[in-house]
PDB file of N, CA and C in Angstrom:
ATOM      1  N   UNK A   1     -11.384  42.989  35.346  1.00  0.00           N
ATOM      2  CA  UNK A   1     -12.060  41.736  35.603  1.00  0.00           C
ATOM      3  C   UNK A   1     -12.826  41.874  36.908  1.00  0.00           C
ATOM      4  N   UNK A   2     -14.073  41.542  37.028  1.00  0.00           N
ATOM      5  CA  UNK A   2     -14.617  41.709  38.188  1.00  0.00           C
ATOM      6  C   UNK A   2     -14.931  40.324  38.627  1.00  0.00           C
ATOM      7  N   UNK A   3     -15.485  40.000  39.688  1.00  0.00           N
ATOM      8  CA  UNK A   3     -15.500  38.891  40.527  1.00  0.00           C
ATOM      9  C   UNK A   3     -16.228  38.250  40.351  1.00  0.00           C
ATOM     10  N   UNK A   4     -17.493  38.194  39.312  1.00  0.00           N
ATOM     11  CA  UNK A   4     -18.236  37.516  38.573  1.00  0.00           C
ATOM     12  C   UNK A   4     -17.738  36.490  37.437  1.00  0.00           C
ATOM     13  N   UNK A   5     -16.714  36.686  37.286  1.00  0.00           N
ATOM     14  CA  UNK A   5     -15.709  36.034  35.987  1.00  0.00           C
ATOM     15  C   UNK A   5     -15.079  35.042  36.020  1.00  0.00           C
ATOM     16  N   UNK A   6     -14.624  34.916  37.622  1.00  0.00           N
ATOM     17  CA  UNK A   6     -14.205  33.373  38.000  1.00  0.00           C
ATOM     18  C   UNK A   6     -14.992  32.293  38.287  1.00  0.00           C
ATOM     19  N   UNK A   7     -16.308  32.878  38.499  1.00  0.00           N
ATOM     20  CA  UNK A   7     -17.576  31.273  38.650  1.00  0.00           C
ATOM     21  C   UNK A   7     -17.370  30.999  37.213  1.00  0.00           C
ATOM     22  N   UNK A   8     -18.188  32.357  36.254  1.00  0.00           N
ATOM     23  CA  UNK A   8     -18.118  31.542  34.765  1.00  0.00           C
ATOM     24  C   UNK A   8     -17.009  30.675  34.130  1.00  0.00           C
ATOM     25  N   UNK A   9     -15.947  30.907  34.676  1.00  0.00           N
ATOM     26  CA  UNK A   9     -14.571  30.815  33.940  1.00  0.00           C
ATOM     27  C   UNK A   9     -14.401  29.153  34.990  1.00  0.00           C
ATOM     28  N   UNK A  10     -14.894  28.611  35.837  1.00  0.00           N
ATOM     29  CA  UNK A  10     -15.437  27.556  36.786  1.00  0.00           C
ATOM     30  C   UNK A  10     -16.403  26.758  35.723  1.00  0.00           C
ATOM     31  N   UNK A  11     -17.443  27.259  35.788  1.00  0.00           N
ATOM     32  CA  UNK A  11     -18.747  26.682  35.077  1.00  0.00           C
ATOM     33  C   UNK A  11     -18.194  26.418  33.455  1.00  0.00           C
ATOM     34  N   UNK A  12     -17.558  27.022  32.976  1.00  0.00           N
ATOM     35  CA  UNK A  12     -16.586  26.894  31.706  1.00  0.00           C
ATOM     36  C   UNK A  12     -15.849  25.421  31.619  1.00  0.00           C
ATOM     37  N   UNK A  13     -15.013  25.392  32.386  1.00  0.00           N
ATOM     38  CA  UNK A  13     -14.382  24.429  32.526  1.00  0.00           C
ATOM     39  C   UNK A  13     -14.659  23.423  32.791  1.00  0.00           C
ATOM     40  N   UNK A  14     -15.932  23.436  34.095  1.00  0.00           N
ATOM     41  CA  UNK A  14     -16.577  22.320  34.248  1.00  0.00           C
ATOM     42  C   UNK A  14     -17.708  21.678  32.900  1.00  0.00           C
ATOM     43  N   UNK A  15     -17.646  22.349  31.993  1.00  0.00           N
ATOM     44  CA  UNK A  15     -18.551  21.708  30.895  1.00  0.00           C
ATOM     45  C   UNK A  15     -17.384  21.156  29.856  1.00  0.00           C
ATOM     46  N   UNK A  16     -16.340  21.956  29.556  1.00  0.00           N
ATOM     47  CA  UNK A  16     -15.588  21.437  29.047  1.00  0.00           C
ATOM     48  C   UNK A  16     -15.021  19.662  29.634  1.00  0.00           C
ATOM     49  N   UNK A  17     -15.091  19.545  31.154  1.00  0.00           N
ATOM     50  CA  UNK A  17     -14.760  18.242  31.905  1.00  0.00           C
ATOM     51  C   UNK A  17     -15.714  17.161  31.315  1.00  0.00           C
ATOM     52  N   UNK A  18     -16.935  18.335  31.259  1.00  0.00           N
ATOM     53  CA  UNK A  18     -17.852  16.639  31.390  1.00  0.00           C
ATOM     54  C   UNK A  18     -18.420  16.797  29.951  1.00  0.00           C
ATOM     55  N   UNK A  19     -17.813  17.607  29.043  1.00  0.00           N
ATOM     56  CA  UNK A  19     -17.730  16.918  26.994  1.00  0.00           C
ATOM     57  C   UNK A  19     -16.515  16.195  26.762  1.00  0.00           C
ATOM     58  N   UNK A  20     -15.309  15.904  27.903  1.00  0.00           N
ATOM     59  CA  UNK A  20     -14.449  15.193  27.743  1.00  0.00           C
ATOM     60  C   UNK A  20     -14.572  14.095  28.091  1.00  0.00           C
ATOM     61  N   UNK A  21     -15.217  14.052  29.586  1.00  0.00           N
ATOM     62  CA  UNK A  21     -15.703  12.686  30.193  1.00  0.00           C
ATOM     63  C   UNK A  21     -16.806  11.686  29.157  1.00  0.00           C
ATOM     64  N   UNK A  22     -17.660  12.630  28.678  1.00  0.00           N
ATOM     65  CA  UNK A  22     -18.505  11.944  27.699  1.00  0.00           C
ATOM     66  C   UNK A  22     -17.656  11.013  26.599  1.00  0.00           C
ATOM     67  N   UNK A  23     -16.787  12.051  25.764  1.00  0.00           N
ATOM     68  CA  UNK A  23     -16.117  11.625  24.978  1.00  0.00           C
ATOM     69  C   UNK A  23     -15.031  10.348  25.178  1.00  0.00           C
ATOM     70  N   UNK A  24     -14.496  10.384  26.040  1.00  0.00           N
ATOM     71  CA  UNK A  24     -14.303   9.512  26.769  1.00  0.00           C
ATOM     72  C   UNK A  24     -14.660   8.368  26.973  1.00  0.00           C
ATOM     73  N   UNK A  25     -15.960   8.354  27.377  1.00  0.00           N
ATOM     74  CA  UNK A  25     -17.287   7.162  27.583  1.00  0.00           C
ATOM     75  C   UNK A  25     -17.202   6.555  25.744  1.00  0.00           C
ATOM     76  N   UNK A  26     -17.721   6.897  25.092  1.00  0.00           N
ATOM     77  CA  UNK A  26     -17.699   6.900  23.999  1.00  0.00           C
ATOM     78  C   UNK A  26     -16.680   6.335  23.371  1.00  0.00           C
ATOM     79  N   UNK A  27     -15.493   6.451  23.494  1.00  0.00           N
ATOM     80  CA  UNK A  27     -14.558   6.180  23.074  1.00  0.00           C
ATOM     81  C   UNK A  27     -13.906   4.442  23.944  1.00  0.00           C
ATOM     82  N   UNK A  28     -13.800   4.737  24.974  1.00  0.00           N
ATOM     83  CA  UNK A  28     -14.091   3.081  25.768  1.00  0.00           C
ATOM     84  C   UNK A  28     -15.550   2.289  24.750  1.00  0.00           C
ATOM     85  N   UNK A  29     -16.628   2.668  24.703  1.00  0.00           N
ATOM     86  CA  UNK A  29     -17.211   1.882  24.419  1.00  0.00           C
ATOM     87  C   UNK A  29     -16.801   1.446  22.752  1.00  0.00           C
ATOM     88  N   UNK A  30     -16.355   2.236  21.715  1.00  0.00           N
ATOM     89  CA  UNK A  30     -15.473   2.047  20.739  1.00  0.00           C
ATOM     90  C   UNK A  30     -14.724   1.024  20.367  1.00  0.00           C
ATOM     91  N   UNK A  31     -13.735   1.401  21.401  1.00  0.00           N
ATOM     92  CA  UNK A  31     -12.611   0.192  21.844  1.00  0.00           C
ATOM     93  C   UNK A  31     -13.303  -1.075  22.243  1.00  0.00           C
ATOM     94  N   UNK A  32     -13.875  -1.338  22.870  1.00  0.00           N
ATOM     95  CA  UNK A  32     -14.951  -2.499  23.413  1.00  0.00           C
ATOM     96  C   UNK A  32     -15.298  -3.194  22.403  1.00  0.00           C
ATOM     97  N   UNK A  33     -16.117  -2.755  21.668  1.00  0.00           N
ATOM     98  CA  UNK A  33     -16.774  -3.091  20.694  1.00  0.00           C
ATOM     99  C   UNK A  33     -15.732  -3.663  19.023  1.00  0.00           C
ATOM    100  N   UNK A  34     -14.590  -3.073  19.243  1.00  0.00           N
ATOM    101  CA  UNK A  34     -13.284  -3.497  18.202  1.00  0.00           C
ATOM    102  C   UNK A  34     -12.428  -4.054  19.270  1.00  0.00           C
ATOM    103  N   UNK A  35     -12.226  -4.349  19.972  1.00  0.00           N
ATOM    104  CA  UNK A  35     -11.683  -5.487  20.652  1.00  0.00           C
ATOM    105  C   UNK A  35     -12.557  -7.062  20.761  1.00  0.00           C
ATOM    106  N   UNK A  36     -14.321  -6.719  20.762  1.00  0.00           N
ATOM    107  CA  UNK A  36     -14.678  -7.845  20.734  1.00  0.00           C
ATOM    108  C   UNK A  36     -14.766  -8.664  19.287  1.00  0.00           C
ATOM    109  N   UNK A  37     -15.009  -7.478  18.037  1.00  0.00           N
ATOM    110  CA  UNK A  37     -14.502  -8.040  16.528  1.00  0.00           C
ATOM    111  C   UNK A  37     -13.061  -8.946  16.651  1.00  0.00           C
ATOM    112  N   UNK A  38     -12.328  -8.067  17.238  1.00  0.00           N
ATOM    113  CA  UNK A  38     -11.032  -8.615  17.200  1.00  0.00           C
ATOM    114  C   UNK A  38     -11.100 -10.174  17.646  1.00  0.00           C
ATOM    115  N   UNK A  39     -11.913 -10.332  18.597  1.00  0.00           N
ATOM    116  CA  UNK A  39     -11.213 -11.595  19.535  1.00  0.00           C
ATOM    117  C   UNK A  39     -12.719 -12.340  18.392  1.00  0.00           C
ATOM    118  N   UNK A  40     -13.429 -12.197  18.043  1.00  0.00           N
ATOM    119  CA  UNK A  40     -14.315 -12.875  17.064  1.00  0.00           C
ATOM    120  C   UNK A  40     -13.999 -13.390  15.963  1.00  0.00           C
ATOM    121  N   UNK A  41     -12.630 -12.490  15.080  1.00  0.00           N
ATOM    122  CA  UNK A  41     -12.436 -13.003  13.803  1.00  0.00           C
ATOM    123  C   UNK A  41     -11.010 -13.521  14.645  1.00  0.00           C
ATOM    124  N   UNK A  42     -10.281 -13.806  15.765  1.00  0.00           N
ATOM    125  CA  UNK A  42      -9.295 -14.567  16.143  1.00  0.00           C
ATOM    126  C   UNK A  42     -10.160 -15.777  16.265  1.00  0.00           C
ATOM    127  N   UNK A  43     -11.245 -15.741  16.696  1.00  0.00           N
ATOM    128  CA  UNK A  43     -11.922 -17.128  16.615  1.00  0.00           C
ATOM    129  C   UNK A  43     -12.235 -18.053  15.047  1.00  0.00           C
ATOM    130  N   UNK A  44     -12.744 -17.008  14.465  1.00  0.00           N
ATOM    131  CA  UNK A  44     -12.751 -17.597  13.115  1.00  0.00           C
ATOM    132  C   UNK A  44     -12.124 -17.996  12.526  1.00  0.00           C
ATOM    133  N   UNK A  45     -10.733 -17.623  12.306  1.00  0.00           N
ATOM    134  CA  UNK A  45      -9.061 -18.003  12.059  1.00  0.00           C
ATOM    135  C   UNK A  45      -8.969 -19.120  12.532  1.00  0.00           C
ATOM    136  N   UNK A  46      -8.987 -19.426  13.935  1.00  0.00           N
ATOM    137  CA  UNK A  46      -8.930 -20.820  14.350  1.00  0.00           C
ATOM    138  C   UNK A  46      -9.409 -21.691  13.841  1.00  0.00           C
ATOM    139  N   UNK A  47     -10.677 -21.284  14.084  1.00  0.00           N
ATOM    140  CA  UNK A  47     -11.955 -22.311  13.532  1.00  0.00           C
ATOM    141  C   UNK A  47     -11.307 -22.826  12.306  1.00  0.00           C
ATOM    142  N   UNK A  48     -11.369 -21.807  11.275  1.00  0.00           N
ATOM    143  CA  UNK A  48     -11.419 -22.201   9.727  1.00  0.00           C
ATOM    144  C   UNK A  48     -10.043 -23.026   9.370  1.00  0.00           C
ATOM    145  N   UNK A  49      -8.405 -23.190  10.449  1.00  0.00           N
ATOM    146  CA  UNK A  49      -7.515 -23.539  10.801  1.00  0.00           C
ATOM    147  C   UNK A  49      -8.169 -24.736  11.023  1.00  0.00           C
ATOM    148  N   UNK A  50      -8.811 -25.273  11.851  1.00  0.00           N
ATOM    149  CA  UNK A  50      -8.661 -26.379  12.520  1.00  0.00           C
ATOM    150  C   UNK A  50      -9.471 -27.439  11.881  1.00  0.00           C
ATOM    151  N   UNK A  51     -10.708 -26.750  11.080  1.00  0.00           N
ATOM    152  CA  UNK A  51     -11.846 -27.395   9.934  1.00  0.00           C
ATOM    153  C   UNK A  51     -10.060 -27.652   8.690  1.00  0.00           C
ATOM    154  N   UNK A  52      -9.454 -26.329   8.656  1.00  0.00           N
ATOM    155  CA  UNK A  52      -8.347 -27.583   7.293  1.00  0.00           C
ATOM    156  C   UNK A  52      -7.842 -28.426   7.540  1.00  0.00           C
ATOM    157  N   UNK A  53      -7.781 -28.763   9.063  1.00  0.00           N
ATOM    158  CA  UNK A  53      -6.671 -29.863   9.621  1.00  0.00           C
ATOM    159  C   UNK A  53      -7.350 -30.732  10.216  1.00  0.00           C
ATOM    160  N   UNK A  54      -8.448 -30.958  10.134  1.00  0.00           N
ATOM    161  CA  UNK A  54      -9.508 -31.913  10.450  1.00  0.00           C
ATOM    162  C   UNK A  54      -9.790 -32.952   8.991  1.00  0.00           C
ATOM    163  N   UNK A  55      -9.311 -33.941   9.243  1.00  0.00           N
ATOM    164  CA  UNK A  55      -9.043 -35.145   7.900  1.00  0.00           C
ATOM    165  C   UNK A  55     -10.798 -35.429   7.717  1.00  0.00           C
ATOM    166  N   UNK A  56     -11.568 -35.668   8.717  1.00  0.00           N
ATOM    167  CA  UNK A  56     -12.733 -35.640   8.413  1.00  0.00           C
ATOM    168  C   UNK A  56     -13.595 -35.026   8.035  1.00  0.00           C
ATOM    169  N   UNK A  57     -13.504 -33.747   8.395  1.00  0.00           N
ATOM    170  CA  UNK A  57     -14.653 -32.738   8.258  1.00  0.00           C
ATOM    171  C   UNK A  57     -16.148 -32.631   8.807  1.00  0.00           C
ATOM    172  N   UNK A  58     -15.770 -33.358  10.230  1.00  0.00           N
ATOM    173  CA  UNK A  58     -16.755 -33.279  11.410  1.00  0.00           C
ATOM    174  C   UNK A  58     -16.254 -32.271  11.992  1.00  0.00           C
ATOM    175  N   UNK A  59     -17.510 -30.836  12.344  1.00  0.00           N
ATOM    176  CA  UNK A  59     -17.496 -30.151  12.643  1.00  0.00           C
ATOM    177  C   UNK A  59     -19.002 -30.305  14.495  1.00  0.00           C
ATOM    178  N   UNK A  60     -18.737 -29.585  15.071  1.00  0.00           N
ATOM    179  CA  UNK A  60     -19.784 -29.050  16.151  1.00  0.00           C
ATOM    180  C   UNK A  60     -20.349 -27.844  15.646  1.00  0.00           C
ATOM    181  N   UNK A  61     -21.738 -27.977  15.370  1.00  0.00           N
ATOM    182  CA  UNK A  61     -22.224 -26.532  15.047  1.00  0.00           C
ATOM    183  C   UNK A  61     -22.985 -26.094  16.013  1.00  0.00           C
ATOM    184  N   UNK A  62     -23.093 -25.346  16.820  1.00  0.00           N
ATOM    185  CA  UNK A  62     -24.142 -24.591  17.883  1.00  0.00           C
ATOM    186  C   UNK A  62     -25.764 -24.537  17.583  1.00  0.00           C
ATOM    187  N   UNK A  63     -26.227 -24.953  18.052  1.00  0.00           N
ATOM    188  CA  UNK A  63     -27.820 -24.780  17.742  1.00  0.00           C
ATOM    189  C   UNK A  63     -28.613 -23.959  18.775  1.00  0.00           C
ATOM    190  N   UNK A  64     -28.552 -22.571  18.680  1.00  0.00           N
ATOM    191  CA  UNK A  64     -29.345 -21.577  19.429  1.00  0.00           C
ATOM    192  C   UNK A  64     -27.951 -21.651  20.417  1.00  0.00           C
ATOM    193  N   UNK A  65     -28.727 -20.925  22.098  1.00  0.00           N
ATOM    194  CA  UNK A  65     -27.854 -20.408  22.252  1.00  0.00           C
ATOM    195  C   UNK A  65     -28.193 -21.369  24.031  1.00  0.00           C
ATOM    196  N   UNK A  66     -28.396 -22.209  23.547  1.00  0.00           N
ATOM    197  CA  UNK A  66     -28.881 -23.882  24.852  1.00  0.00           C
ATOM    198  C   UNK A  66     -27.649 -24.571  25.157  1.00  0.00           C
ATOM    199  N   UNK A  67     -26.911 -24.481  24.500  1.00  0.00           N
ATOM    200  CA  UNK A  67     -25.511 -25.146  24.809  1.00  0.00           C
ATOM    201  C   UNK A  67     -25.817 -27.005  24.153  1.00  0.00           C
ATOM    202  N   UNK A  68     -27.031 -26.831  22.942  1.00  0.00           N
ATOM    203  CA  UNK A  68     -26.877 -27.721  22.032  1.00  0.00           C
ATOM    204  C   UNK A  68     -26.377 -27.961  20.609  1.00  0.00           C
ATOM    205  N   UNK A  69     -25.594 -28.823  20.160  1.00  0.00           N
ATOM    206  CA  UNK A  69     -24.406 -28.896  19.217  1.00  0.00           C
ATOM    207  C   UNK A  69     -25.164 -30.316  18.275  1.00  0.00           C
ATOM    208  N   UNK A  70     -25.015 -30.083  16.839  1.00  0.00           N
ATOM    209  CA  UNK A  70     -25.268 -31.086  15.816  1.00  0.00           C
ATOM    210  C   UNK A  70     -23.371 -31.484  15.497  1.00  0.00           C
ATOM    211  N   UNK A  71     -23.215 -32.721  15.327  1.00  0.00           N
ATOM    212  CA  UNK A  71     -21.926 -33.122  14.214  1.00  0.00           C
ATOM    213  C   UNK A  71     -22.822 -32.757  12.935  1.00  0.00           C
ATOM    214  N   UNK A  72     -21.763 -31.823  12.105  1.00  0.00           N
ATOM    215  CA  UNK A  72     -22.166 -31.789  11.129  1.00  0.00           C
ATOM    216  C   UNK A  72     -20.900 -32.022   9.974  1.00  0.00           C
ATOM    217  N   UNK A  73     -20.334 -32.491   8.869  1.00  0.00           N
ATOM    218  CA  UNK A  73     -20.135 -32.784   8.006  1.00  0.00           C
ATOM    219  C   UNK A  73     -19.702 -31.445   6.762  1.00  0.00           C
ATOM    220  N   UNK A  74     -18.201 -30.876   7.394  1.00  0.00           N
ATOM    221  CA  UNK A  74     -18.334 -29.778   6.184  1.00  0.00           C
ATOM    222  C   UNK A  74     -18.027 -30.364   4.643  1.00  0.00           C
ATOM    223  N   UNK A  75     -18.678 -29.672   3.974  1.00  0.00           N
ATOM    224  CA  UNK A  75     -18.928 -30.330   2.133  1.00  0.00           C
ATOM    225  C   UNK A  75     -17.509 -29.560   1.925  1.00  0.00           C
ATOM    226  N   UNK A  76     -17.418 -27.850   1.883  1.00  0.00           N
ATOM    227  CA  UNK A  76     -16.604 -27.504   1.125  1.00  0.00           C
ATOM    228  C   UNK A  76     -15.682 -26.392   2.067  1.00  0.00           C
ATOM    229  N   UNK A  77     -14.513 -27.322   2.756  1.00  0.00           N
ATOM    230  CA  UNK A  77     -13.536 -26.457   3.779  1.00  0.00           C
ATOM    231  C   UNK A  77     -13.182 -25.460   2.885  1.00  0.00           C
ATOM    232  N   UNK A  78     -12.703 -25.733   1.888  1.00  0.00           N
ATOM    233  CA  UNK A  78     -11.935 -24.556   0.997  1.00  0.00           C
ATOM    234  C   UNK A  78     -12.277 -23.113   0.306  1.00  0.00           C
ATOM    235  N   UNK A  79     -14.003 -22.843   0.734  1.00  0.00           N
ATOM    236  CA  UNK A  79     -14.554 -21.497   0.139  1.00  0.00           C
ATOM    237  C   UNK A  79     -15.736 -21.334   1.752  1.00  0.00           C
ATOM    238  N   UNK A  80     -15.342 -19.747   1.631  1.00  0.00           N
ATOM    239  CA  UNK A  80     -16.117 -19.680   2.945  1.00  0.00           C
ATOM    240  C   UNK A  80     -16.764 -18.507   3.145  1.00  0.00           C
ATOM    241  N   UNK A  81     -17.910 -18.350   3.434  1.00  0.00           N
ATOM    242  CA  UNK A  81     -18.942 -17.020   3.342  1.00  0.00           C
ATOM    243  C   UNK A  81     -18.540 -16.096   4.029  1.00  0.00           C
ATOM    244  N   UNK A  82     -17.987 -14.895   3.692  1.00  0.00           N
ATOM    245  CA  UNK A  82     -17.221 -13.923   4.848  1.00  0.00           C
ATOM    246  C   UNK A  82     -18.197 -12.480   4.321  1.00  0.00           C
ATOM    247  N   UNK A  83     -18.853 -11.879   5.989  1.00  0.00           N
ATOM    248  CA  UNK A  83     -19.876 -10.406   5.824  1.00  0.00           C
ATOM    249  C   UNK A  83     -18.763  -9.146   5.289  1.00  0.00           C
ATOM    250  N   UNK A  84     -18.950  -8.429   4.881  1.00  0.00           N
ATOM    251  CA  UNK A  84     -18.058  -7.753   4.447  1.00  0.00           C
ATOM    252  C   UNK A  84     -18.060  -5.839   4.812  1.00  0.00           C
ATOM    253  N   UNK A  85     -19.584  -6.390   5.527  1.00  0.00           N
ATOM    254  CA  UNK A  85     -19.925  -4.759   5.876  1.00  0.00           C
ATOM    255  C   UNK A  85     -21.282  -5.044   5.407  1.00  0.00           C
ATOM    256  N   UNK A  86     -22.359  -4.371   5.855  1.00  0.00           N
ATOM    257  CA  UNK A  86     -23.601  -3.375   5.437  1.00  0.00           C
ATOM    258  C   UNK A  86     -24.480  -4.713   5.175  1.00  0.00           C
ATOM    259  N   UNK A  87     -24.427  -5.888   5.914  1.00  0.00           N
ATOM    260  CA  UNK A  87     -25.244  -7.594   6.076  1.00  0.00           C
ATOM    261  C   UNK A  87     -24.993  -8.035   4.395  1.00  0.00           C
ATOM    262  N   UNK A  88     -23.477  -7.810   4.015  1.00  0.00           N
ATOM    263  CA  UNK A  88     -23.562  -8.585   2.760  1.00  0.00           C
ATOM    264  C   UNK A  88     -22.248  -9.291   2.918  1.00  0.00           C
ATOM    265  N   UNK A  89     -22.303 -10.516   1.979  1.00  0.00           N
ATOM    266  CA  UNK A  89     -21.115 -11.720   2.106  1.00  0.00           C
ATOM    267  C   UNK A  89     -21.233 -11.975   0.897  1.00  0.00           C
ATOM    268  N   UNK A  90     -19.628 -12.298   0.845  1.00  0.00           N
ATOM    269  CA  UNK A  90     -18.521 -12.635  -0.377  1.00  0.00           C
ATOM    270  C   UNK A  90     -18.540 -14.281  -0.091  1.00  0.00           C
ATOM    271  N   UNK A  91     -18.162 -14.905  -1.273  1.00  0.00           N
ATOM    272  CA  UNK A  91     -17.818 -16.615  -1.039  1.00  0.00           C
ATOM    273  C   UNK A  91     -15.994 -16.229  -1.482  1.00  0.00           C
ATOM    274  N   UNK A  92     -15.061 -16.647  -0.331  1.00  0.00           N
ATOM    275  CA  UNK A  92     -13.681 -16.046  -0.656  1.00  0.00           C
ATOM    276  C   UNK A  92     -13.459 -17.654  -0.648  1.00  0.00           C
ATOM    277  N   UNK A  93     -11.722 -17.746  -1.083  1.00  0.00           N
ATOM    278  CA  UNK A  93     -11.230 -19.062  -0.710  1.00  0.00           C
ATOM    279  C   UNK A  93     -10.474 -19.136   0.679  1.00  0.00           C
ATOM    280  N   UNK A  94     -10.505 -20.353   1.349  1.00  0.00           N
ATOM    281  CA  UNK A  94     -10.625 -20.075   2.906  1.00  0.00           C
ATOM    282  C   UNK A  94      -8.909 -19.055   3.304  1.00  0.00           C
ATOM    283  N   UNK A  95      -7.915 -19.373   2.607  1.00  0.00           N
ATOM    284  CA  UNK A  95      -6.911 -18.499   2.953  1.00  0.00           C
ATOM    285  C   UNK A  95      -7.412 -17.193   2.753  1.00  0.00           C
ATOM    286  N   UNK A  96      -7.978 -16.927   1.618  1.00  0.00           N
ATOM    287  CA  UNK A  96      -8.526 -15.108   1.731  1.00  0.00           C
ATOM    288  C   UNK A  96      -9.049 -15.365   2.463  1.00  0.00           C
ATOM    289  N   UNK A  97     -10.050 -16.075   3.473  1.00  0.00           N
ATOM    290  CA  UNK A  97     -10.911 -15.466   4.245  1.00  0.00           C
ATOM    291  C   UNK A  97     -10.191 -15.179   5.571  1.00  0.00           C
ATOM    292  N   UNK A  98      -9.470 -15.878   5.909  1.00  0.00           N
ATOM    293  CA  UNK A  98      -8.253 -15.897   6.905  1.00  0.00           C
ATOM    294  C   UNK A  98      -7.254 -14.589   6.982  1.00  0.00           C
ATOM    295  N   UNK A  99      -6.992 -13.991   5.474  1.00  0.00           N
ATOM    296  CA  UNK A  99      -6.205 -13.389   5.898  1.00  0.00           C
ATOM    297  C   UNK A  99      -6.858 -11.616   5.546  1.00  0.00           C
ATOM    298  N   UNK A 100      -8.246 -11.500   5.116  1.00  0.00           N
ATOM    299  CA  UNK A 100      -8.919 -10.999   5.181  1.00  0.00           C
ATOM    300  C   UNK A 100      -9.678 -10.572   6.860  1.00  0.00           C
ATOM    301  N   UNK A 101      -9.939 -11.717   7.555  1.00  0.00           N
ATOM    302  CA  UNK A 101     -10.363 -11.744   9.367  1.00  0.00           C
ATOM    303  C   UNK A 101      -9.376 -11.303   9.798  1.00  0.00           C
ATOM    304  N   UNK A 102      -7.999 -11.475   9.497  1.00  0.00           N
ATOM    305  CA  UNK A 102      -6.771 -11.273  10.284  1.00  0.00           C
ATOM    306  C   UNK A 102      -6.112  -9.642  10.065  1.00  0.00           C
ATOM    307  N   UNK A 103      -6.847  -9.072   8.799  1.00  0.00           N
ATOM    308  CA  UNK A 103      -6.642  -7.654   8.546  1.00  0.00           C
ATOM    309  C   UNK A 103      -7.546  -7.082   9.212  1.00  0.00           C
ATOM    310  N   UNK A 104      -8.450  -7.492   9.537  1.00  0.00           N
ATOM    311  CA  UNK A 104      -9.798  -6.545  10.158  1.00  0.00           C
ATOM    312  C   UNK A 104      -9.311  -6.872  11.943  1.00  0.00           C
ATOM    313  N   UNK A 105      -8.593  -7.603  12.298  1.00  0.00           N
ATOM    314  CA  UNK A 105      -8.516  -7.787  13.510  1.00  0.00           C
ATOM    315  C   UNK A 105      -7.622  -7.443  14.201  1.00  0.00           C
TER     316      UNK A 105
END
């Protein structure tokens, strides 16, 4: 072994550090991104919870993103449009959709 072998065997390692560090990066942002699904379809659960236990079916719906709200009047608590992957949606009944959000989450 001559004395040229320990920089490479340096420079080696240091690339190996920073395809781990990358990977790494990558992998936080992963998690991020399925933690915020998570806490999204915990919202929906609620939601669709609290629309069955609502005797009226006055709802607040968001209008843009102004912090303005319509009462709106749900017609049908019991079937509910859930994406399913790839911008397409199923009409489930609201317990499947519940316990469908609650598997993905």
């Amino acid at each position: 072994m001559n004395q040229a072998d320990p920089p490479r065997e340096i420079q080696t390692l240091q690339m190996y550090l920073n395809e781990y560090g990358q990977q790494i990066e990558l992998m936080t942002q992963q998690l991020a991104m399925i933690e915020q699904q998570r806490l999204e379809g915990t919202a929906a659960i609620e939601t669709l919870r609290a629309i069955q236990e609502n005797a009226d079916g006055v709802v607040l719906l968001p209008v843009g993103g102004g912090g303005a709200y319509l009462r709106v009047k749900v017609l049908d608590a019991g079937h509910v449009l859930v994406n399913i992957g790839s911008d397409v949606s199923v009409e489930r009944a609201t317990a499947d959709a519940v316990e469908y959000l609650g598997g993905i989450g």
